[in-house]
C-alpha atoms as a PDB file:
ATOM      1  CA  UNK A   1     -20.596  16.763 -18.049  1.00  0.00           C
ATOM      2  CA  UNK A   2     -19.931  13.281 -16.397  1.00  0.00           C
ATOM      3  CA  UNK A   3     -22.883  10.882 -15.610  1.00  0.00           C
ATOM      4  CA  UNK A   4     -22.443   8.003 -13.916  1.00  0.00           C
ATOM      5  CA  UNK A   5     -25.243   4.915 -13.697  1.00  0.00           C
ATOM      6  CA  UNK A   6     -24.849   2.350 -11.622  1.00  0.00           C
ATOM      7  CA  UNK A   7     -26.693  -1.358 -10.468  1.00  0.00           C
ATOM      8  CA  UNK A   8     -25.726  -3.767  -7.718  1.00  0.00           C
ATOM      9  CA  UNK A   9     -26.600  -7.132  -7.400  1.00  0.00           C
ATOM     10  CA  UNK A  10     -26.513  -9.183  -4.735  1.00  0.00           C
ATOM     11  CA  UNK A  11     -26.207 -12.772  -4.851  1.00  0.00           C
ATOM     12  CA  UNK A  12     -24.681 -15.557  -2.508  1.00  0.00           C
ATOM     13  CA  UNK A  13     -23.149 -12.893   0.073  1.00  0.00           C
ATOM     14  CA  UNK A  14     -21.643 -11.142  -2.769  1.00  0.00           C
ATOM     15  CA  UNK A  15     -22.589  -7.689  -4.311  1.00  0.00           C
ATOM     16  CA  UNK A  16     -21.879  -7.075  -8.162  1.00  0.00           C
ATOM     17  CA  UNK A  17     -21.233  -3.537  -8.708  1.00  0.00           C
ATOM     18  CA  UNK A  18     -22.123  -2.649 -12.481  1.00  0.00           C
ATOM     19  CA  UNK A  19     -21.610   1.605 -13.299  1.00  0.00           C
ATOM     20  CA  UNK A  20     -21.497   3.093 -17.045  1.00  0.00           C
ATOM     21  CA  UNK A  21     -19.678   6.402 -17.027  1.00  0.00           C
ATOM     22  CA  UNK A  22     -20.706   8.699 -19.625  1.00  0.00           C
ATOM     23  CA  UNK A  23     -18.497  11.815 -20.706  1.00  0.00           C
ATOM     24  CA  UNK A  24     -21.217  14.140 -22.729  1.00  0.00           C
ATOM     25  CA  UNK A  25     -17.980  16.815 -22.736  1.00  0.00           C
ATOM     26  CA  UNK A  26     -16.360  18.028 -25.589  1.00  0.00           C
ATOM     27  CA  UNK A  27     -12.474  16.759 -24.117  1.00  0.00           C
ATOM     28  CA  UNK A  28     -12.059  13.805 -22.468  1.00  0.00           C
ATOM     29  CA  UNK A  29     -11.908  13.166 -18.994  1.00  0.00           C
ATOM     30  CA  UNK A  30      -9.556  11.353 -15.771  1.00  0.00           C
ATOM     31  CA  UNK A  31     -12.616  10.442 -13.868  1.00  0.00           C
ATOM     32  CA  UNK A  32     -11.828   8.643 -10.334  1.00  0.00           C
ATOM     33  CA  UNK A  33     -14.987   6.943  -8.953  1.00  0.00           C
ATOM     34  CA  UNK A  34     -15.108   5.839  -5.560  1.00  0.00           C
ATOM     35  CA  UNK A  35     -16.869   3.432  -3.247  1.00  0.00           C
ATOM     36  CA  UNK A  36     -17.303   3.249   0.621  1.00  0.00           C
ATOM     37  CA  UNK A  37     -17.591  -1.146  -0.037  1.00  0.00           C
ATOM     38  CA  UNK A  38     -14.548  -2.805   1.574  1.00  0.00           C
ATOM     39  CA  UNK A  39     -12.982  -4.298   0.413  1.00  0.00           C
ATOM     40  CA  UNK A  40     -13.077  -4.182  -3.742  1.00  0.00           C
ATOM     41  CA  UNK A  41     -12.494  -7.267  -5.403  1.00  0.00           C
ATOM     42  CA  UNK A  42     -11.824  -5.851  -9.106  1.00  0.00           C
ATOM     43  CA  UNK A  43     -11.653  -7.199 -12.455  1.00  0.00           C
ATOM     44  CA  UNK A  44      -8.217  -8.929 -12.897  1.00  0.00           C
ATOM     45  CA  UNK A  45      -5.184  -9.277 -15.608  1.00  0.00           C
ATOM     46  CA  UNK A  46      -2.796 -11.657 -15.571  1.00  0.00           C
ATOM     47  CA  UNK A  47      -3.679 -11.886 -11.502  1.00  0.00           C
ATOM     48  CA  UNK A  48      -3.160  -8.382 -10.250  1.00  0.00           C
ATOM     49  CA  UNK A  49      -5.810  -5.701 -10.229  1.00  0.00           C
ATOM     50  CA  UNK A  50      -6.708  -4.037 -13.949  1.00  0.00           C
ATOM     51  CA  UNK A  51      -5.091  -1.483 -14.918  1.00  0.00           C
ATOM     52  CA  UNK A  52      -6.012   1.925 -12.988  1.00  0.00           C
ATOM     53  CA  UNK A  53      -8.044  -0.209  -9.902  1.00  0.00           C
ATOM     54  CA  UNK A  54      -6.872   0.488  -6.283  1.00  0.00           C
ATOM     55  CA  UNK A  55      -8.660  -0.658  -2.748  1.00  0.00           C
ATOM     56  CA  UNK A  56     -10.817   2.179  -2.903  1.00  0.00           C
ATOM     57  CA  UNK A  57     -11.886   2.211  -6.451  1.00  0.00           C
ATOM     58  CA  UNK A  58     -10.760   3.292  -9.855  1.00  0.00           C
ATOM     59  CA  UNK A  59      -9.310   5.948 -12.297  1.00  0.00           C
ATOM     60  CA  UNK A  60     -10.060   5.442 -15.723  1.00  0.00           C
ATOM     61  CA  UNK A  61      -9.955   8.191 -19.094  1.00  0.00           C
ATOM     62  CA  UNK A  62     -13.297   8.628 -20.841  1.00  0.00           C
ATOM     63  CA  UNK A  63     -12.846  10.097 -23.919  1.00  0.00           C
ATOM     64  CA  UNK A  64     -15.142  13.172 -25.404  1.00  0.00           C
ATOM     65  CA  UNK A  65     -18.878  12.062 -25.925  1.00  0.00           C
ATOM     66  CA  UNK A  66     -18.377   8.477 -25.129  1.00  0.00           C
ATOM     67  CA  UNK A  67     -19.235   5.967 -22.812  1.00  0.00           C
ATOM     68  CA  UNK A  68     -17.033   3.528 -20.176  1.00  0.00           C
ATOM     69  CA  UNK A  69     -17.926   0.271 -18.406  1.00  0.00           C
ATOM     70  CA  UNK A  70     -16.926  -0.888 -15.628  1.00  0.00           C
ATOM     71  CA  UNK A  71     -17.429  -3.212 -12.721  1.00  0.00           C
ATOM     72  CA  UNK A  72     -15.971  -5.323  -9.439  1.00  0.00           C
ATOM     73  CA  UNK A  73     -17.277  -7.576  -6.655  1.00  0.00           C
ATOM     74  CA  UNK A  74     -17.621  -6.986  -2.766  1.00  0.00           C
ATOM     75  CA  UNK A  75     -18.709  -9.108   0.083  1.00  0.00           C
ATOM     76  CA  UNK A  76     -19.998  -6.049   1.627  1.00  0.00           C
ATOM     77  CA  UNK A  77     -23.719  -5.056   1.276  1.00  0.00           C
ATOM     78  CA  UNK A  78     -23.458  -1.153   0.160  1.00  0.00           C
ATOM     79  CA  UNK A  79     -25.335   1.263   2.625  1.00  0.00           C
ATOM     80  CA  UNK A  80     -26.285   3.599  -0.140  1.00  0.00           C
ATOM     81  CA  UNK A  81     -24.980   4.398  -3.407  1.00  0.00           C
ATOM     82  CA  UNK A  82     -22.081   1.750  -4.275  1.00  0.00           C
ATOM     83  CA  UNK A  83     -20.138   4.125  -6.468  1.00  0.00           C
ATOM     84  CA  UNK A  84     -19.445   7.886  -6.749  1.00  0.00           C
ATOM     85  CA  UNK A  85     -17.632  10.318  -8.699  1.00  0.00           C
ATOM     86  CA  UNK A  86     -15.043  11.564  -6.845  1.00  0.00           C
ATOM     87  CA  UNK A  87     -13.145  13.891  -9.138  1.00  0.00           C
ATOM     88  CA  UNK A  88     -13.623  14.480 -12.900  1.00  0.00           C
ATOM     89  CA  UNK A  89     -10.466  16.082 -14.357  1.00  0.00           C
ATOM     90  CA  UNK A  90     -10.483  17.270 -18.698  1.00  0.00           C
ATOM     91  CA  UNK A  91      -7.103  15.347 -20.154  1.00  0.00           C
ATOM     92  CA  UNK A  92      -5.504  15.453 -23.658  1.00  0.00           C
ATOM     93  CA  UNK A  93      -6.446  12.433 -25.485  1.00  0.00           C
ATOM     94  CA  UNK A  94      -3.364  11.092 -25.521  1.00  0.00           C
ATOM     95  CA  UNK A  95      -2.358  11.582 -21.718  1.00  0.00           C
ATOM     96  CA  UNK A  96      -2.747   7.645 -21.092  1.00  0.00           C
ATOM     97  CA  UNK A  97      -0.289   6.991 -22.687  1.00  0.00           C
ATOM     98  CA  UNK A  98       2.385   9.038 -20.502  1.00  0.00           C
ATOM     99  CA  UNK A  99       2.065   7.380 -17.731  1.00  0.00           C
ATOM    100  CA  UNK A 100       5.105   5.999 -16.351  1.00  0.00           C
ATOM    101  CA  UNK A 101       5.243   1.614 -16.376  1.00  0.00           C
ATOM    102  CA  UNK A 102       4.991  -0.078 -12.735  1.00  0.00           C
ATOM    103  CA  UNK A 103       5.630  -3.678 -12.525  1.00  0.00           C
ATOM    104  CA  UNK A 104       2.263  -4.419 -12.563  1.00  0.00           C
ATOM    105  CA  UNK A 105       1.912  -2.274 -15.867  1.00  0.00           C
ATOM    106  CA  UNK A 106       4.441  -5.137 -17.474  1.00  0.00           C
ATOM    107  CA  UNK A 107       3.068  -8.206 -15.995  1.00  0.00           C
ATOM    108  CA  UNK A 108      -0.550  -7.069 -17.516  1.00  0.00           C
ATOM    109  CA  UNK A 109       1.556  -6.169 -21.119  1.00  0.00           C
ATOM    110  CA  UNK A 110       3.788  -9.429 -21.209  1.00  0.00           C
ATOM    111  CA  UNK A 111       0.955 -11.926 -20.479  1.00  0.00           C
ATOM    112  CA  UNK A 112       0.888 -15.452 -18.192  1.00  0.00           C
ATOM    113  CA  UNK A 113       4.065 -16.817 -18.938  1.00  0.00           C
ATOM    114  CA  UNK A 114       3.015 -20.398 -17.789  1.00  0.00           C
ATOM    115  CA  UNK A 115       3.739 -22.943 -20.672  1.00  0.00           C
ATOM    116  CA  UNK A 116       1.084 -24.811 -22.309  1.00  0.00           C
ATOM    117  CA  UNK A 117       0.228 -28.031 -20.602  1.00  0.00           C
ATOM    118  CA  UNK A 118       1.698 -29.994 -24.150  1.00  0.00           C
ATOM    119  CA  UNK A 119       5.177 -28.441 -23.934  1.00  0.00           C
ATOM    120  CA  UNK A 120       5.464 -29.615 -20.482  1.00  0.00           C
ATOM    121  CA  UNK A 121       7.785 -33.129 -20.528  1.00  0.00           C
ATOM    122  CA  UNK A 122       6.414 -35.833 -18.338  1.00  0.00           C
ATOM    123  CA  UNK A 123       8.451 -37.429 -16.470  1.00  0.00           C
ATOM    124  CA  UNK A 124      10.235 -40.917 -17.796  1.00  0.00           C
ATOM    125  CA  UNK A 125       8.214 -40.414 -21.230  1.00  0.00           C
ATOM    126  CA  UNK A 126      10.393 -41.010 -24.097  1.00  0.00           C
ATOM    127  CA  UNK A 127       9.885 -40.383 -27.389  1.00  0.00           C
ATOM    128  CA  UNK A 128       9.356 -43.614 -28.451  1.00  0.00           C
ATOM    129  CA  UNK A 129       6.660 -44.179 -25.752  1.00  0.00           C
ATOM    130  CA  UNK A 130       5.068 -40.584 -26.918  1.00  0.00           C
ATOM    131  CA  UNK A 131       5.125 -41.699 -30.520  1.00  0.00           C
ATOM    132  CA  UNK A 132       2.826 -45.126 -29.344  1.00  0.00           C
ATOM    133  CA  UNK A 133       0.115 -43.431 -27.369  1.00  0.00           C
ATOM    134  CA  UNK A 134      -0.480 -41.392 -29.973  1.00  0.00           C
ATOM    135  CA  UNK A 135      -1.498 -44.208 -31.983  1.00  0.00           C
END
């Protein structure tokens, strides 16, 4: 069985949608919750959407008796209840880990690959002018 509790918040024309999904099931469960808010601004990695999210919600594995958190941000005002449970599906435990990479799959895995702010070379510096300021 699949509960799901959820709290909004609104503050400064933007709602904070806050849900715990509990799985009280003996497998675990793909669980796709849905919300009528557009549009969903949801957590981010690495600047695209986390892993799972799409502009009508999210699909995420809960596995048997244990709990999931999750939560995103609209500039809509929800009507009624801000998130449902769409579809509740049992999975093998390890089913996650099948799923075939997108792009967005390896930009979350690889990381920012922006340089530190130190490794960048300013322009004209030398090394002898380096070597004095940091006296």
């Amino acid at each position: 069985m699949v509960e799901l509790d959820v709290e909004t918040e609104r503050r400064d024309c933007v709602t904070f949608v806050a849900a715990t999904v509990h799985n009280d099931g003996h497998t675990a469960r793909r669980i796709t919750l849905r919300t009528d808010c557009r549009p969903v601004w949801p957590p981010r990695r690495q600047g695209v959407p986390a892993a799972g999210w799409d502009e009508e919600g999210v699909t995420l594995t809960v596995p048997a008796g244990r709990t999931r958190g999750i939560g995103f941000a609209t500039p809509a005002a929800p009507d009624g209840t801000a998130l449902t449970v769409a579809e509740s599906v049992a999975v093998d435990g390890d089913s996650e880990t099948q799923v075939d990479p997108t792009p967005e799959h390896v930009v979350r895995a690889l990381g920012d690959p922006t340089p530190p702010a130190d490794a960048v070379p300013v322009a004209g510096a030398t090394e002898a002018t380096t070597a004095e300021e940091k006296r």
